[in-house]
C-alpha atoms as a PDB file:
ATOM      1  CA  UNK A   1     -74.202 -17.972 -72.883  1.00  0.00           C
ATOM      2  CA  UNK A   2     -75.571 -20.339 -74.218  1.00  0.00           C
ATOM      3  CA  UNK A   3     -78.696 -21.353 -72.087  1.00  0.00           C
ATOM      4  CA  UNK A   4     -78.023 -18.605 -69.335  1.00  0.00           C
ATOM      5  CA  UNK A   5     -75.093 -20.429 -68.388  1.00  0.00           C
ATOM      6  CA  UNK A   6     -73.067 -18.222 -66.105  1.00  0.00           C
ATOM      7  CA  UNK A   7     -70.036 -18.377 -63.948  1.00  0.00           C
ATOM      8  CA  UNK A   8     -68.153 -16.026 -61.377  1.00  0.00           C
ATOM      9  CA  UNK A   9     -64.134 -16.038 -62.158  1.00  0.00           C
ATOM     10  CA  UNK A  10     -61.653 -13.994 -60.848  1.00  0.00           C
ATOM     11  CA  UNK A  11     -61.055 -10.607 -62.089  1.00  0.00           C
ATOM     12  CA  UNK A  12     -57.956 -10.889 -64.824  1.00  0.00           C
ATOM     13  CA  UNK A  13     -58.836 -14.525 -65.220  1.00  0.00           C
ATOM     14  CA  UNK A  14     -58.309 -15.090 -69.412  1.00  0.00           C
ATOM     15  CA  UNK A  15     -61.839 -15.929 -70.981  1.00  0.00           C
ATOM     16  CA  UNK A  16     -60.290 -18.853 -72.752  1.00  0.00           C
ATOM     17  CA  UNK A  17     -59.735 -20.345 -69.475  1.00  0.00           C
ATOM     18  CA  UNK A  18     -63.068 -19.140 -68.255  1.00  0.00           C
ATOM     19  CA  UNK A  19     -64.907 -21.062 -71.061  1.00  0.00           C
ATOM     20  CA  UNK A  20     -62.955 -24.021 -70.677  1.00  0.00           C
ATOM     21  CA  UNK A  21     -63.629 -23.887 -66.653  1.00  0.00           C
ATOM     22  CA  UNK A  22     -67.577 -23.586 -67.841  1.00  0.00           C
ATOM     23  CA  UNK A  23     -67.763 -26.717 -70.001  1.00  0.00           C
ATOM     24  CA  UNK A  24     -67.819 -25.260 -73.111  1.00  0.00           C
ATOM     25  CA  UNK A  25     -66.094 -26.475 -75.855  1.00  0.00           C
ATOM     26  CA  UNK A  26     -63.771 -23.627 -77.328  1.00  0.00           C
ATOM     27  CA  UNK A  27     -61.607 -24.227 -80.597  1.00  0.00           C
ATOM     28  CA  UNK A  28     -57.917 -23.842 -79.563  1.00  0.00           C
ATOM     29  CA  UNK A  29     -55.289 -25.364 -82.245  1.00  0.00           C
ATOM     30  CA  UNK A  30     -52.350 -23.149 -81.687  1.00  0.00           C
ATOM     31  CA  UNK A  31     -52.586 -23.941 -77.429  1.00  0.00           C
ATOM     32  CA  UNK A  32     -54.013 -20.472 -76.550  1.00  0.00           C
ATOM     33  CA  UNK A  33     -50.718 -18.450 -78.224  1.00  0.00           C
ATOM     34  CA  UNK A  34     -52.734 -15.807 -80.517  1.00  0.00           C
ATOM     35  CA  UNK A  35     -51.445 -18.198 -83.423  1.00  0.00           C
ATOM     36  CA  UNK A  36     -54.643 -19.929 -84.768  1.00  0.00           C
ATOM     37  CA  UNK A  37     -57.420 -17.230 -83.859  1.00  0.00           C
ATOM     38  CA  UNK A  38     -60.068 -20.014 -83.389  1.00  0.00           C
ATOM     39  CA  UNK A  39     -61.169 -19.097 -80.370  1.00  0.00           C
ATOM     40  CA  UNK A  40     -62.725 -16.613 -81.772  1.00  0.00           C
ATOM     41  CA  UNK A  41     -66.105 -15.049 -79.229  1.00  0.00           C
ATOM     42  CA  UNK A  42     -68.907 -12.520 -79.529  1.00  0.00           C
ATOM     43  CA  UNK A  43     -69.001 -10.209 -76.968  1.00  0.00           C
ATOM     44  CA  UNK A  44     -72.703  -9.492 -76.543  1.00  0.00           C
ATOM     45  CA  UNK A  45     -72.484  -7.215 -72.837  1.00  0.00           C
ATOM     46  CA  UNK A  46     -69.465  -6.035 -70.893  1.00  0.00           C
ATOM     47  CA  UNK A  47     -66.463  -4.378 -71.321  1.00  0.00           C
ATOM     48  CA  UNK A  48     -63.075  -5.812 -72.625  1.00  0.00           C
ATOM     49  CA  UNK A  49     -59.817  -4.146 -73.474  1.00  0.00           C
ATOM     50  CA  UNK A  50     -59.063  -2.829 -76.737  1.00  0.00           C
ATOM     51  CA  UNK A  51     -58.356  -5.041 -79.384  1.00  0.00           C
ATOM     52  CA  UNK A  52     -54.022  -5.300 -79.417  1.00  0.00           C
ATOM     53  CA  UNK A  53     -51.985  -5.171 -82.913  1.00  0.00           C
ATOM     54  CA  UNK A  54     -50.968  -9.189 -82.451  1.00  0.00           C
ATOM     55  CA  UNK A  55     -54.548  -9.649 -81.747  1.00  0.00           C
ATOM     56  CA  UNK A  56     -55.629  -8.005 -84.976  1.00  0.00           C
ATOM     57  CA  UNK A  57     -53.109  -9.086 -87.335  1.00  0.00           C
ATOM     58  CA  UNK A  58     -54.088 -13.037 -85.881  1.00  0.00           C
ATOM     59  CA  UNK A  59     -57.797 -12.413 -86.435  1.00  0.00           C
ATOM     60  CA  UNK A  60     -56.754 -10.968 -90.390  1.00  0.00           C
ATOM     61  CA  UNK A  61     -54.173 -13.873 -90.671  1.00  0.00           C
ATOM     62  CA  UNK A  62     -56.805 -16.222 -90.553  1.00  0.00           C
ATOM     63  CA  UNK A  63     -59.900 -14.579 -92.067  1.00  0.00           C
ATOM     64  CA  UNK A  64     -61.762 -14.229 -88.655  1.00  0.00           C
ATOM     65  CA  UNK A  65     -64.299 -11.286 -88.662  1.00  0.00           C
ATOM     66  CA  UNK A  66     -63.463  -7.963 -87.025  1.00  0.00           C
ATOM     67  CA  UNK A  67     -66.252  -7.847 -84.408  1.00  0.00           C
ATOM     68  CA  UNK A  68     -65.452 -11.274 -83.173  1.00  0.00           C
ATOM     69  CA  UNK A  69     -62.524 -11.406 -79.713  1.00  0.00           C
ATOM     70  CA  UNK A  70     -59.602 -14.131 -78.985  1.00  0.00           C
ATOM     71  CA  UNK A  71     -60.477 -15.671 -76.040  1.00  0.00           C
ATOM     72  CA  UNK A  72     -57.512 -16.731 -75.415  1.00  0.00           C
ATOM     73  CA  UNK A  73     -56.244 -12.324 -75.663  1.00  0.00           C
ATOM     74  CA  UNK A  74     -58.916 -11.291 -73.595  1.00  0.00           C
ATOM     75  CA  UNK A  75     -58.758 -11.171 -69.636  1.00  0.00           C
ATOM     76  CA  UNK A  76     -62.092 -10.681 -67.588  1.00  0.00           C
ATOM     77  CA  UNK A  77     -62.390  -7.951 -66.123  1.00  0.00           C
ATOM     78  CA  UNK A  78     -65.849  -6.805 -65.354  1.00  0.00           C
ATOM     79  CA  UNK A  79     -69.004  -8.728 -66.314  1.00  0.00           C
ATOM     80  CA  UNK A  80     -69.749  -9.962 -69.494  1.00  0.00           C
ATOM     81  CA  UNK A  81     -72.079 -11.506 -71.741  1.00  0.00           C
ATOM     82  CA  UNK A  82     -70.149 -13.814 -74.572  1.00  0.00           C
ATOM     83  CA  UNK A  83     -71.332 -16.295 -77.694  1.00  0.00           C
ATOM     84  CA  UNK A  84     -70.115 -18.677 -80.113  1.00  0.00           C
ATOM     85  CA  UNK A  85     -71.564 -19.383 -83.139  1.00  0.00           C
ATOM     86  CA  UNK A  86     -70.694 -23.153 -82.361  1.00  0.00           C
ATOM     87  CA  UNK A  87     -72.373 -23.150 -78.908  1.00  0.00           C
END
């Protein structure tokens, strides 16, 4: 999402880098390094790895809800569906 948009990547591609190769714009202060948590992502459909302790303790560092991903921790590995609230 948004608009339908889809794309095929390569299995263990990161989603950061899966947005970015989309064209959509994707908050990233701390250069993808789990620092910032801005690149923060709803995942609507699909199934991602379980949420890691640095991930966690990023996303409570900086206030970011719980049921929102890092893009930037999160490798693709089957099909999803993913929103922003900035897209």
């Amino acid at each position: 999402m948004p608009k339908g948009s889809a794309l095929e990547v390569a299995k263990g591609t990161r989603l950061i880098d899966a947005v970015r190769t989309a064209g959509l714009p994707i908050a990233r202060a701390c250069g993808d390094d789990l620092v910032c948590a801005k690149c923060g992502v709803r995942i609507l459909e699909g199934r991602v790895a379980r949420e890691a302790p640095i991930e966690r303790r990023a996303k409570e560092r900086n206030r970011v809800p719980a049921e929102l991903r890092l893009a930037c921790a999160l490798r693709v590995q089957s099909d999803l569906v993913v929103a922003a609230d900035y897209w």
